[in-house]
Structure formats: structure tokens, C-alpha cells
C-alpha atoms as a PDB file:
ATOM      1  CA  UNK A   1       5.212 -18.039  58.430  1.00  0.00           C
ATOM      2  CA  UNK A   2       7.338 -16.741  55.602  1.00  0.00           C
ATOM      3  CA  UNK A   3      10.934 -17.230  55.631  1.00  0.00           C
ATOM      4  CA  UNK A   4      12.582 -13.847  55.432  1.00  0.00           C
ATOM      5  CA  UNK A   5      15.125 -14.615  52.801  1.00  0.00           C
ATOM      6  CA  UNK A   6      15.946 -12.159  50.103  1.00  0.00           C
ATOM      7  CA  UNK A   7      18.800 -12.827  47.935  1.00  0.00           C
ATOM      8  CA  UNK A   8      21.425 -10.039  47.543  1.00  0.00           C
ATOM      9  CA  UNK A   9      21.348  -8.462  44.271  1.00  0.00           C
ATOM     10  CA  UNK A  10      25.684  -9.920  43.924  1.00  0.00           C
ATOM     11  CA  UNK A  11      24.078 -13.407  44.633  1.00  0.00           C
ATOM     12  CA  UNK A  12      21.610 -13.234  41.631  1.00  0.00           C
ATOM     13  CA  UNK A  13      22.388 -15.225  38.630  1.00  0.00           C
ATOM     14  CA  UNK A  14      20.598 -14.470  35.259  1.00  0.00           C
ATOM     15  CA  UNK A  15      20.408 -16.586  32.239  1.00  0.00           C
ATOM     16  CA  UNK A  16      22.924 -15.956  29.090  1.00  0.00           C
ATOM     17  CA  UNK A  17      21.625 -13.718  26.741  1.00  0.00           C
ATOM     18  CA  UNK A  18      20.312 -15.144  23.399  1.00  0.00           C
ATOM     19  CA  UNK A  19      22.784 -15.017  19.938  1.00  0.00           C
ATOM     20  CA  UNK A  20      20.089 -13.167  18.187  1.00  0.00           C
ATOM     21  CA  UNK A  21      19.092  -9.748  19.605  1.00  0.00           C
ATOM     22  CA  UNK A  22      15.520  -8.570  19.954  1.00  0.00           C
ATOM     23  CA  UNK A  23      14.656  -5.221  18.614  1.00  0.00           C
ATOM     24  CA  UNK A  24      11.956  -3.281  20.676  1.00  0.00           C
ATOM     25  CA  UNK A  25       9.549  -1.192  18.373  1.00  0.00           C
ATOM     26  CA  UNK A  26       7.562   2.202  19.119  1.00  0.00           C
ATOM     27  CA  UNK A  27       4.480  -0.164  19.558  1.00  0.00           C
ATOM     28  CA  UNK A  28       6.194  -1.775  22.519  1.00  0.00           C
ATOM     29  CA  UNK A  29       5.849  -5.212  21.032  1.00  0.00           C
ATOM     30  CA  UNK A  30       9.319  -7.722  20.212  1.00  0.00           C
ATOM     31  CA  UNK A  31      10.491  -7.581  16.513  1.00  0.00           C
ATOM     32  CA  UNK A  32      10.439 -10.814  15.683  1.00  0.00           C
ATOM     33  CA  UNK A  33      12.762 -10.254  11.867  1.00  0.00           C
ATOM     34  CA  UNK A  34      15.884 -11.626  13.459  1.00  0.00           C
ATOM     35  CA  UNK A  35      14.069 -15.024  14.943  1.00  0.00           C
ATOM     36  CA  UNK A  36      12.987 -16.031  11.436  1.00  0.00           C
ATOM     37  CA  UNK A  37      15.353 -17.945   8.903  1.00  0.00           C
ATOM     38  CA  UNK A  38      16.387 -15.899   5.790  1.00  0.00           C
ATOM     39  CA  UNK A  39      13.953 -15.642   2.899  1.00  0.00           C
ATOM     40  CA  UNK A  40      14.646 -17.509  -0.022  1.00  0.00           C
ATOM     41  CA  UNK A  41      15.227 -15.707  -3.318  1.00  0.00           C
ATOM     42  CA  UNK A  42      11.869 -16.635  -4.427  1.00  0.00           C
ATOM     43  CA  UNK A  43      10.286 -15.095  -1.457  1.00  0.00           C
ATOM     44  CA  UNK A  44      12.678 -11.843  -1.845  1.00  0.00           C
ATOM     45  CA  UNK A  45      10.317 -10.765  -5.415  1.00  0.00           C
ATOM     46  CA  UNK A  46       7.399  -9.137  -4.212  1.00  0.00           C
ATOM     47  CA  UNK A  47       4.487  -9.758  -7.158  1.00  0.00           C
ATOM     48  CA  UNK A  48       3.202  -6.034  -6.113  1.00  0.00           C
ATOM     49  CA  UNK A  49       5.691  -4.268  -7.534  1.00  0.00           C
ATOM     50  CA  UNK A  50       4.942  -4.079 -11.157  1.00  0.00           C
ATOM     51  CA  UNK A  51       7.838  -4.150 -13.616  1.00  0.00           C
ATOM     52  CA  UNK A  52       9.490  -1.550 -15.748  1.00  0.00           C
ATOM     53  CA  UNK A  53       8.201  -3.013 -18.636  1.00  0.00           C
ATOM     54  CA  UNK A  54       4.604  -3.474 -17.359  1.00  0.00           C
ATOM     55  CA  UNK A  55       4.759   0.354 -15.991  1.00  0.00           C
ATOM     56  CA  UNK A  56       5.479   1.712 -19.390  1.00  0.00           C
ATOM     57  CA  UNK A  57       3.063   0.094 -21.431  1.00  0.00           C
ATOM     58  CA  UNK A  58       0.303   1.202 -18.862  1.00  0.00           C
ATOM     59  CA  UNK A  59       1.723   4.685 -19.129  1.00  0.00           C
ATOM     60  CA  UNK A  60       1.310   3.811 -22.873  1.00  0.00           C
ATOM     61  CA  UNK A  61      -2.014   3.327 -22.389  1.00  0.00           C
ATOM     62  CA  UNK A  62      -2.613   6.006 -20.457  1.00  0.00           C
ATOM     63  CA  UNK A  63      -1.119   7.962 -23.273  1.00  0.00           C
ATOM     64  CA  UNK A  64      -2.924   6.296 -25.965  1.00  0.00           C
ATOM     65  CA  UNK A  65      -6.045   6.895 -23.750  1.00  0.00           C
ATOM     66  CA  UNK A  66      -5.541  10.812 -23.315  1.00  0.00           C
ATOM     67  CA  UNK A  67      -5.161  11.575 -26.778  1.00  0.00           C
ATOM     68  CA  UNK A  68      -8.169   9.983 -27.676  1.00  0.00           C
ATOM     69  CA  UNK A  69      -9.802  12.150 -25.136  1.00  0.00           C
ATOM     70  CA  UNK A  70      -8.450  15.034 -26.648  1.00  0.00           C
ATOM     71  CA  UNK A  71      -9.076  14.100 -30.085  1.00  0.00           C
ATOM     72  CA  UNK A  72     -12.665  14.769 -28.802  1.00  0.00           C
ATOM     73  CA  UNK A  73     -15.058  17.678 -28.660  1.00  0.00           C
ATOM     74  CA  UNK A  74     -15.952  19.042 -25.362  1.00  0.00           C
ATOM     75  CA  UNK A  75     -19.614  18.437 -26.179  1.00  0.00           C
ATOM     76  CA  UNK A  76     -18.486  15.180 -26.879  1.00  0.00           C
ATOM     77  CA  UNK A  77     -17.084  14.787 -23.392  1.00  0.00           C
ATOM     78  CA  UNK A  78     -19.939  16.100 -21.369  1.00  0.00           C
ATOM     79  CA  UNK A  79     -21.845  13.198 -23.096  1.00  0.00           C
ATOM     80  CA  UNK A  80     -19.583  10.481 -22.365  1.00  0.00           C
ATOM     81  CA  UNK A  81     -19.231  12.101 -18.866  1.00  0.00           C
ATOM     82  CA  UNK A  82     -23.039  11.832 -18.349  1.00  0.00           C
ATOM     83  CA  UNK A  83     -23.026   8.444 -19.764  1.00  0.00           C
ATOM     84  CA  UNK A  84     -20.387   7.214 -17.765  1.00  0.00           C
ATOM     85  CA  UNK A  85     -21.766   8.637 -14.379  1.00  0.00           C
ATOM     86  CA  UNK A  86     -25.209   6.622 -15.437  1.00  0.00           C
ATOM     87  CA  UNK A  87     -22.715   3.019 -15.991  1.00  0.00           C
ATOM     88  CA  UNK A  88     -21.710   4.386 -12.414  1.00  0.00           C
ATOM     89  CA  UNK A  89     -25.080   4.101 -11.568  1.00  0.00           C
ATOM     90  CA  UNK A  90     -26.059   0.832 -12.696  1.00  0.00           C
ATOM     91  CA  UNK A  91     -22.745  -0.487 -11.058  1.00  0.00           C
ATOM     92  CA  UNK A  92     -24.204   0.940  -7.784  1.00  0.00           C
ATOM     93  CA  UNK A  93     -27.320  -0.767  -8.137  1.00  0.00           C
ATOM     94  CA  UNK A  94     -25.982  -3.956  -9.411  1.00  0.00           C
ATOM     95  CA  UNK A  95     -23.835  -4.180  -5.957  1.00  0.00           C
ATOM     96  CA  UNK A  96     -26.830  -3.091  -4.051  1.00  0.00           C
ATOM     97  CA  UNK A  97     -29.010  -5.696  -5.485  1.00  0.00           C
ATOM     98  CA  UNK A  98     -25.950  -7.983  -4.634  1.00  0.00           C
ATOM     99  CA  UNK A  99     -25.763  -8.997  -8.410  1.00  0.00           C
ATOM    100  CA  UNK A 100     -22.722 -10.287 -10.334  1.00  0.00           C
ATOM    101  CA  UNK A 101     -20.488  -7.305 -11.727  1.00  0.00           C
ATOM    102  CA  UNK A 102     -16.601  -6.425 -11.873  1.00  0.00           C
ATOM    103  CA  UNK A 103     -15.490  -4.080  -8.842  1.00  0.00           C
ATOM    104  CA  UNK A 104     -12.827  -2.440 -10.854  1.00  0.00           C
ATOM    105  CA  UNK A 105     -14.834  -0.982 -12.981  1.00  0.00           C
ATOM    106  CA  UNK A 106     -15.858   1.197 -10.463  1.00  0.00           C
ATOM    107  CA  UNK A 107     -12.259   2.799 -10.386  1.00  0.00           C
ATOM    108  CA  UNK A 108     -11.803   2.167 -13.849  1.00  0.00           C
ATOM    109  CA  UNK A 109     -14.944   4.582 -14.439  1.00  0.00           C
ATOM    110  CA  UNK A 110     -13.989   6.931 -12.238  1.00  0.00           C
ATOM    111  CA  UNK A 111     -10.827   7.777 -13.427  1.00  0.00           C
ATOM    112  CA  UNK A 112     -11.833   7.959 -16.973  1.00  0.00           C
ATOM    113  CA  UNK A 113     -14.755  10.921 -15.817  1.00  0.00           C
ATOM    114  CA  UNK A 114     -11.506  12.303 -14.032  1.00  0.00           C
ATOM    115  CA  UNK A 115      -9.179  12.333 -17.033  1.00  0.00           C
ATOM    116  CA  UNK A 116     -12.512  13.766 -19.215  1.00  0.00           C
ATOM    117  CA  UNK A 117     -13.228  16.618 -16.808  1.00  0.00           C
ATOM    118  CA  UNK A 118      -9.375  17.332 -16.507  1.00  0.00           C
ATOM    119  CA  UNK A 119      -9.393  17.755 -20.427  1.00  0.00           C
ATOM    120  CA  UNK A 120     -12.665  20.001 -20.304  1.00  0.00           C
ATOM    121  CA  UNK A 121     -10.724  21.602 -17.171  1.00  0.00           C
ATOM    122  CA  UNK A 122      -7.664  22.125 -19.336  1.00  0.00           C
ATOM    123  CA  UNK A 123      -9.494  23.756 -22.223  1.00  0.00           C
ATOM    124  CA  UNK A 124     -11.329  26.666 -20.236  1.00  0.00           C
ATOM    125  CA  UNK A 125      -7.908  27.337 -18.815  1.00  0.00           C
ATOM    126  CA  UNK A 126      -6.881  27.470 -22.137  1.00  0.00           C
ATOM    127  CA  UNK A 127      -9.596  30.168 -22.916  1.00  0.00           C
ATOM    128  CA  UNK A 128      -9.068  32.208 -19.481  1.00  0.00           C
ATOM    129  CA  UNK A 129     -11.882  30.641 -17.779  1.00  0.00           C
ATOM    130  CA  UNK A 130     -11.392  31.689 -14.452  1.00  0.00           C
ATOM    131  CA  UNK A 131     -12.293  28.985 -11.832  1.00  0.00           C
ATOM    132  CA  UNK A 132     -15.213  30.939 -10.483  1.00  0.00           C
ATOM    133  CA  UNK A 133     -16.569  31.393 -13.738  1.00  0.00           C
ATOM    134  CA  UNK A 134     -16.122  27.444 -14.428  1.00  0.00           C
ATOM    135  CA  UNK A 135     -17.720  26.373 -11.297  1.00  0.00           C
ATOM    136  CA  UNK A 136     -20.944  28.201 -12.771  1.00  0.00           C
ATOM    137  CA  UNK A 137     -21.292  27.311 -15.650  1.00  0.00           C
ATOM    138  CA  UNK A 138     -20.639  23.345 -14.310  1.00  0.00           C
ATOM    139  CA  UNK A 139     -23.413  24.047 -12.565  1.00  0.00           C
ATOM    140  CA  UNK A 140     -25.549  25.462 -16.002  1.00  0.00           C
ATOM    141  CA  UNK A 141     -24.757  22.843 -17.699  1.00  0.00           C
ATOM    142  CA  UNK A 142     -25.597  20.055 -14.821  1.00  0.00           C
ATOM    143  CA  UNK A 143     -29.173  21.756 -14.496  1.00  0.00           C
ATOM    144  CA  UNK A 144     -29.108  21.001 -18.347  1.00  0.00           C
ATOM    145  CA  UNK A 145     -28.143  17.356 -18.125  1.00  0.00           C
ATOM    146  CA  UNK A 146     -31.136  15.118 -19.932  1.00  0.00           C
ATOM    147  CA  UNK A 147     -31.693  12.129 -17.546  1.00  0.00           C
ATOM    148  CA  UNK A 148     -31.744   9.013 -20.140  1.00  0.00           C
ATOM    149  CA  UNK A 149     -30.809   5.562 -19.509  1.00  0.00           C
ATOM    150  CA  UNK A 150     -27.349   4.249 -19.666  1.00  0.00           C
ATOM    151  CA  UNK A 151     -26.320   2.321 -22.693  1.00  0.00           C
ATOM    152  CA  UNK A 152     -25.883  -0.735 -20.654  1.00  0.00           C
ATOM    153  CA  UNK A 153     -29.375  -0.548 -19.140  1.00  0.00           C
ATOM    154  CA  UNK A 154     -30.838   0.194 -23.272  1.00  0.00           C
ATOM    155  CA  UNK A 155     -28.630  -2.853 -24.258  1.00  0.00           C
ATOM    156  CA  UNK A 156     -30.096  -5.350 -21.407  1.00  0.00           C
ATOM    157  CA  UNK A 157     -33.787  -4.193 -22.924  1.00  0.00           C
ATOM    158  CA  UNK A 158     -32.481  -4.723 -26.047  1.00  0.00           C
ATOM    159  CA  UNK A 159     -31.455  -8.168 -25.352  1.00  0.00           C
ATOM    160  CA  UNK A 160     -34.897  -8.648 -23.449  1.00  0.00           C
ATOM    161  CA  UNK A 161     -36.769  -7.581 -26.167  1.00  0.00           C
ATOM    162  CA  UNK A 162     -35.112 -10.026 -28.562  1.00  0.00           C
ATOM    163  CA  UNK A 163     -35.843 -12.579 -26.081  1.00  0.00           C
ATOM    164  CA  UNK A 164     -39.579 -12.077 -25.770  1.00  0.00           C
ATOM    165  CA  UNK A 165     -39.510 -11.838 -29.666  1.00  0.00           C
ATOM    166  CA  UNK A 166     -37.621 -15.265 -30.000  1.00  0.00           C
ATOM    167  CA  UNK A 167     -40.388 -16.622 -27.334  1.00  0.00           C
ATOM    168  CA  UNK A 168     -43.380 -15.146 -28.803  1.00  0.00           C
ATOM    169  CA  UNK A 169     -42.503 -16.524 -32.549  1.00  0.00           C
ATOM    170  CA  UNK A 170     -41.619 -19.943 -31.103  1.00  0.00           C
END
């Protein structure tokens, strides 16, 4: 059988603890910082953070960007809205058909619409449009939106067309 010895609890010896200590997290798992060697300098620059000097030309742009907005008419923006929302479109489709396109311009697009409707936003306030009375008439002038293709979709025919042409008088 079993031999019935238990060691007293003054008889048991336990390893040294470790130089480093171990920090316990809320996720119940070991921090493991203290077991790994000190960065190097190299590793300390993180390549997300972008630099003053790159933040304030992209606000510059940003700038540069909203005036020109402004500089526009609102009919002018409800255009370039509706034209935009079509490139938004073909985007869509090109992804869905799996074909070759840039994924930031799907961002890139979408905050441009959002700076153009803030502008058209900021000029009704400007007036005393209420927000009530702007959600309707949004929802006039949606109903009197023109489908019509996108300039990138008239451009590829374009280029098609010129094709066929070059083909047909070859």
C-alpha cells in the first residue's frame, strides 16, 4: 500500500525566488516585460506615430482642402457629393468583382462626402435651418438626385471606345 508520509509544512523547502519579478495581469496570464532584454533605441521609435512635422502639413492639407470646399457653391457640392457616392460605387463593385483597386480610397472618399455635407451642414445653420427642416429637404433633394454614371465608369468607355476605334481603323 501507500506509505503514509506527509511532510510537515516546517520541513518543506521551496526553491529561491527568481531576480526578476513576475507581474500578474487582470487576464490572469504572467507579464512577461521584465523577462525580455531592454529594447534598443532603434526599437524604442514607434513608425506609427507620425511626426510633428508630418501632422502639420496634413492639417495643411486638410486646410487647403476645406477652403476649396468652401470656395464652392452648395449646388456645386451636392454634385460632387452625388458623384463621389457613384466612385463609392464603382469601388464597391470593383472589390466585389475581386478586381485591382486602392482600399484607401474608400476612406479617402468618405471623408471628403463628410467634410462636403459638413460645409452644406454649416451653411443652413448659417441661414437658421433648423435640423428638422434640413432632414427634409435632404430627403427632397435625394428624391431629386439624377442617377448618371460616375466619371470613372464614362472615362473607362471612353478609353474603350478609343480602343475599338484604334482596332477598327487598323
Amino acid at each position: 500500500m501507500l506509505n503514509g508520509s506527509i511532510a510537515s509544512p516546517a520541513s518543506l523547502t521551496f526553491p529561491p525566488k527568481p531576480k526578476f519579478s513576475i507581474q500578474k495581469t487582470s487576464f490572469t496570464g504572467v507579464g512577461i516585460r521584465h523577462l525580455c532584454p531592454q529594447r534598443l533605441a532603434s526599437q524604442t521609435t514607434s513608425s506609427r506615430k507620425p511626426s510633428a512635422s508630418s501632422s502639420s502639413v496634413m492639417m495643411a492639407k486638410l486646410e487647403e482642402e476645406m477652403k476649396e470646399i468652401r470656395a464652392k457653391t452648395t449646388e456645386e457640392i451636392n454634385d460632387e457629393v452625388v458623384e463621389l457616392k457613384g466612385e463609392l460605387l464603382m469601388l464597391r463593385l470593383q472589390k466585389s468583382v475581386r478586381n485591382e483597386f486602392k482600399s484607401s480610397e474608400f476612406g479617402r472618399m468618405r471623408k471628403r462626402i463628410a467634410r462636403m455635407l459638413t460645409v452644406k451642414r454649416e451653411r443652413e445653420l448659417e441661414e437658421g435651418i433648423n435640423k428638422r427642416l434640413s432632414r427634409k429637404l435632404d430627403r427632397q433633394w435625394k428624391k431629386s438626385i439624377v442617377v448618371k454614371p460616375p466619371p470613372s465608369l464614362i472615362k473607362l468607355r471612353e478609353q474603350e471606345a478609343a480602343e475599338e476605334a484604334e482596332k477598327s481603323s487598323a
